[in-house]
N, C-alpha and C. Protein backbone atom coordinates (compact mmCIF):
# COMPACT_ATOMS: atom_id res chain seq x y z
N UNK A 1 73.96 51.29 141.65
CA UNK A 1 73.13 51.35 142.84
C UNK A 1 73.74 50.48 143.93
N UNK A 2 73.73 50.95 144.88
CA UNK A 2 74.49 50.40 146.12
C UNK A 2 73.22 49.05 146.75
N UNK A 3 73.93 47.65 146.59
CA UNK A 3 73.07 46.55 146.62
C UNK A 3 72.68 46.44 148.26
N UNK A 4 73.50 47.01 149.24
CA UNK A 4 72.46 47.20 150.10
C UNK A 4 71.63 47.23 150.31
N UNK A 5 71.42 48.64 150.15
CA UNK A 5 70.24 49.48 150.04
C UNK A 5 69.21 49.01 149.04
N UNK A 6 69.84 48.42 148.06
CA UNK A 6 68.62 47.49 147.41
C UNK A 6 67.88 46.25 148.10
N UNK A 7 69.00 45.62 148.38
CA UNK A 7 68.09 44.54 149.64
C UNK A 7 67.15 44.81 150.71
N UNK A 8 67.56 46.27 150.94
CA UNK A 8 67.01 46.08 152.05
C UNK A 8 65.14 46.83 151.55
N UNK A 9 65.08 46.63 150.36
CA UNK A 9 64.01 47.41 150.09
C UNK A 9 63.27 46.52 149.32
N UNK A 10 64.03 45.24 149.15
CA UNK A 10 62.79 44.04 148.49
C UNK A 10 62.01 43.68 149.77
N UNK A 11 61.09 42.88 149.21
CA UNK A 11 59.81 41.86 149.71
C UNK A 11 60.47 40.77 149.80
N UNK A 12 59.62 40.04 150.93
CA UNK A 12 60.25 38.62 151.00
C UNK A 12 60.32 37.85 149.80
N UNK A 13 58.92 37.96 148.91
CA UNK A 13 59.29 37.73 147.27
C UNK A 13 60.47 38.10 146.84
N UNK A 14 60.62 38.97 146.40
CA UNK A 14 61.50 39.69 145.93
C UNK A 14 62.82 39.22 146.32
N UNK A 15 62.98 38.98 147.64
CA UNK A 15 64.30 38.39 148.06
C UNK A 15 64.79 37.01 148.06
N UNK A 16 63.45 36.71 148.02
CA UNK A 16 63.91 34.52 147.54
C UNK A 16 63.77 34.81 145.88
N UNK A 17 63.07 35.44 145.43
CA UNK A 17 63.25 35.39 143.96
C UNK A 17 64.70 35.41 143.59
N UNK A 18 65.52 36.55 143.96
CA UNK A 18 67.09 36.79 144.04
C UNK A 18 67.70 35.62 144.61
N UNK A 19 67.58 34.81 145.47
CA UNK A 19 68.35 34.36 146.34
C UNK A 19 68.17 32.95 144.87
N UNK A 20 66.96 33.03 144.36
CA UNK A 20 66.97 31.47 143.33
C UNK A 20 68.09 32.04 142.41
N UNK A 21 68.01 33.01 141.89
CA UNK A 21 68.57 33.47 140.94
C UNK A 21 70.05 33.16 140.94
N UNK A 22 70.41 33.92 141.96
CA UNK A 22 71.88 33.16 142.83
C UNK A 22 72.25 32.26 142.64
N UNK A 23 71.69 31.42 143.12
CA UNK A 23 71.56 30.00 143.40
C UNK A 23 71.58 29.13 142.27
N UNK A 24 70.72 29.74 140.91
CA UNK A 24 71.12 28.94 140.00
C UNK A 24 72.32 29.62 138.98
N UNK A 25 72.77 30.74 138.89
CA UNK A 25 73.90 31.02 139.12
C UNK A 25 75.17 30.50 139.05
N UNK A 26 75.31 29.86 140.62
CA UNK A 26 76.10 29.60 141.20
C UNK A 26 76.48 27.91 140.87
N UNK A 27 74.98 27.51 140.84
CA UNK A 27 75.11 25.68 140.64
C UNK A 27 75.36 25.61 138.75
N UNK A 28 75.53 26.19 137.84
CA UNK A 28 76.05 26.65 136.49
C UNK A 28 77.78 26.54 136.25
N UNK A 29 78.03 26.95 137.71
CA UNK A 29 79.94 27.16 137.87
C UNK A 29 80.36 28.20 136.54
N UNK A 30 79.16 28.82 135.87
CA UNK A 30 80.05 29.51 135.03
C UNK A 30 80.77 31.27 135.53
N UNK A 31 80.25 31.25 136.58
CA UNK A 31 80.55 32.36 136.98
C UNK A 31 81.95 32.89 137.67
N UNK A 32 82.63 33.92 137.29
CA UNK A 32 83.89 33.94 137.80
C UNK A 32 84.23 34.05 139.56
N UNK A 33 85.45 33.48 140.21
CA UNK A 33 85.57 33.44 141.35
C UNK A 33 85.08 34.58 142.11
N UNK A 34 85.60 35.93 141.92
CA UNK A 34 85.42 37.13 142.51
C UNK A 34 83.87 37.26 142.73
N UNK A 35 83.04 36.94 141.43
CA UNK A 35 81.80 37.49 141.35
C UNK A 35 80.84 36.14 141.97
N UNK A 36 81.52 34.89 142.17
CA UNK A 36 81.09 33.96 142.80
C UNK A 36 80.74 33.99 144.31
N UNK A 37 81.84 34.88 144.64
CA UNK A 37 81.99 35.06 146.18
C UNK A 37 81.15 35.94 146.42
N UNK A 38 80.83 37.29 145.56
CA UNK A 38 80.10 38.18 146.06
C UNK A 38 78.57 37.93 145.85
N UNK A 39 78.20 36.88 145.05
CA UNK A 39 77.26 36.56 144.45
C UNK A 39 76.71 35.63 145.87
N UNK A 40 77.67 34.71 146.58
CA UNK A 40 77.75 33.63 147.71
C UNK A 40 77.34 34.62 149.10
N UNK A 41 77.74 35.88 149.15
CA UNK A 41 77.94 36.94 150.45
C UNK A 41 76.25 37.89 149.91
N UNK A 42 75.60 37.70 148.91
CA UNK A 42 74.46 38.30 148.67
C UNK A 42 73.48 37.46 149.36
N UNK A 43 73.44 36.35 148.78
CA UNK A 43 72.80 35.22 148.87
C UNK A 43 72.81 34.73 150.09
N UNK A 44 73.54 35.03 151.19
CA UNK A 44 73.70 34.68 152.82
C UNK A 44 72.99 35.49 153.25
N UNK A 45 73.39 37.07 153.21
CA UNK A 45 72.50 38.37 153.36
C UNK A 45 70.88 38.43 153.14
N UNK A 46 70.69 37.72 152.10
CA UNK A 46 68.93 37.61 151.52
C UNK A 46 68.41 36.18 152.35
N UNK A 47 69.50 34.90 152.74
CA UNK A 47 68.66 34.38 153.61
C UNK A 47 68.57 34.55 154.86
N UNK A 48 69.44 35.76 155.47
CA UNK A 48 69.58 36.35 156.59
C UNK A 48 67.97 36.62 156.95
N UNK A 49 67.53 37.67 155.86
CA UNK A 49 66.68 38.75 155.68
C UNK A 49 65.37 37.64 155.50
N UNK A 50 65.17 36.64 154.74
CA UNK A 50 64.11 35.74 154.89
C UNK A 50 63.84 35.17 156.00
N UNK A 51 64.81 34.92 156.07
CA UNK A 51 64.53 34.32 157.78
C UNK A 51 63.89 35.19 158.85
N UNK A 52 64.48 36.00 158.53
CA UNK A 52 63.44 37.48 159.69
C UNK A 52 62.44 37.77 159.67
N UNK A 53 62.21 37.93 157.97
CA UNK A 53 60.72 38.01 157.80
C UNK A 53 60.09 36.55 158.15
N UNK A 54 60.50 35.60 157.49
CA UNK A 54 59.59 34.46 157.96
C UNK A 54 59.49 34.63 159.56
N UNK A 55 60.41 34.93 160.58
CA UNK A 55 60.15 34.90 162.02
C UNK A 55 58.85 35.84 162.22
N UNK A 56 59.15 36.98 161.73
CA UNK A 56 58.28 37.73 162.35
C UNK A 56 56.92 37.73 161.44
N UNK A 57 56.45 36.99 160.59
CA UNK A 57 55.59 36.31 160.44
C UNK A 57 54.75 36.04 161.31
N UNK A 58 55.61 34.59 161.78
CA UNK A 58 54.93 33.81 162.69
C UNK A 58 54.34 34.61 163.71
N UNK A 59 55.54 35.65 164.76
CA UNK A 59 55.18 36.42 165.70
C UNK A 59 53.93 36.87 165.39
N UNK A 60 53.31 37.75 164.12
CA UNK A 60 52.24 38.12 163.94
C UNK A 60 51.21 37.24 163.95
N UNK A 61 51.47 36.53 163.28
CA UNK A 61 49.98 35.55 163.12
C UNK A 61 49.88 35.01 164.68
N UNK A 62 50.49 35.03 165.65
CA UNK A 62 49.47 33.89 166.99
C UNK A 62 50.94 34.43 168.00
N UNK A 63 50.76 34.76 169.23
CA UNK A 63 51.70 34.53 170.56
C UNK A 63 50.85 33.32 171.16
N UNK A 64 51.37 32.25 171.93
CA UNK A 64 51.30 31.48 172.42
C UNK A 64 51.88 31.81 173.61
N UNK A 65 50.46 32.08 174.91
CA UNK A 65 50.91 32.83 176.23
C UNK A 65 50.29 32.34 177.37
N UNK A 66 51.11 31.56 178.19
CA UNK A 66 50.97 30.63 179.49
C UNK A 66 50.29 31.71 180.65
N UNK A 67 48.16 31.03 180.42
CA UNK A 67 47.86 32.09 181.33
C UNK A 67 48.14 31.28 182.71
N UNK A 68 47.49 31.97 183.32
CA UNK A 68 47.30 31.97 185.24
C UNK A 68 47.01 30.28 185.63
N UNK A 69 46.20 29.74 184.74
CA UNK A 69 46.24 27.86 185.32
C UNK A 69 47.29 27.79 184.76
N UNK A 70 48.30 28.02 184.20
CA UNK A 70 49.12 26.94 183.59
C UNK A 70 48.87 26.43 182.26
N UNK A 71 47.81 26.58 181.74
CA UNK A 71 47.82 25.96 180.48
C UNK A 71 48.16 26.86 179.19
N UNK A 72 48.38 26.70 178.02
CA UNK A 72 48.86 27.83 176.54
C UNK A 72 47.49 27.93 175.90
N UNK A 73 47.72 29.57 176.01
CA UNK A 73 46.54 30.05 175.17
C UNK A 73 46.80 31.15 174.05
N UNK A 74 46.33 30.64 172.86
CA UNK A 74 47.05 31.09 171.64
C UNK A 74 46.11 32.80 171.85
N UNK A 75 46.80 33.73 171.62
CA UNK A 75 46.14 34.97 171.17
C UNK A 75 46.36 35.34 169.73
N UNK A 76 45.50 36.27 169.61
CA UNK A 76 46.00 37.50 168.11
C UNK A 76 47.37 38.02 168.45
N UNK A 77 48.27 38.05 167.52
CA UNK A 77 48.95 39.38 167.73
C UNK A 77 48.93 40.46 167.81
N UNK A 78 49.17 41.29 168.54
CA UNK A 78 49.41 42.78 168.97
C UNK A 78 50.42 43.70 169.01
N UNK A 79 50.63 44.19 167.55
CA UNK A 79 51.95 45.03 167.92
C UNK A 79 52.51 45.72 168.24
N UNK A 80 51.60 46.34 169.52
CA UNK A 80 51.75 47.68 170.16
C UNK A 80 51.79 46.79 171.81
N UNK A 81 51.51 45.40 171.65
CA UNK A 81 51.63 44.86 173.12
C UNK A 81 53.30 44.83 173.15
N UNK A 82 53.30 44.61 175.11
CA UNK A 82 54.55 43.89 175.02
C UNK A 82 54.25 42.57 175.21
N UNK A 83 54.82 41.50 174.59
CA UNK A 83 54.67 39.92 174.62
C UNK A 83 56.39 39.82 175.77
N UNK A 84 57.67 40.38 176.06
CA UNK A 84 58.05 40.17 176.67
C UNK A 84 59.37 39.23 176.35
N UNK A 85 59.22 39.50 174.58
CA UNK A 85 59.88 38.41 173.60
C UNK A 85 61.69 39.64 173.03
């Protein structure tokens, strides 16, 4: 199965679960160079992909949007608004 396409079809679970897995893996040293590296280039890819989701997280839960006085006023998110982000 092409690991792409597998990544790109986990959950943020799913993808730190892998990324520990890796990770302990990797801190073991028993693993061979070749499969170290590709194991190192997965594991960049999945915290690529956490990171996104954690961003757009946040985006959902609250925009923080400077009304007309000047002061920040937290809204709901809306994902059919434009926020302008």
């Amino acid at each position: 199965m092409d690991e792409k396409k597998t990544e790109n079809k986990m959950s943020f679970e799913q993808g730190l679960a892998r990324l520990e897995k890796i990770v302990a893996l990797l801190e073991r040293g028993e693993v061979p160079l070749d499969e170290s590296l590709a194991l190192y280039e997965e594991g960049a890819g999945l915290i690529k992909r956490c990171n996104a989701a954690l961003d757009q997280a946040e985006k959902r839960v609250s925009i923080l949007l400077q009304g007309e006085d000047g002061r920040i006023q937290e809204q709901v998110f809306d994902p059919n608004a434009d926020y302008g982000l």
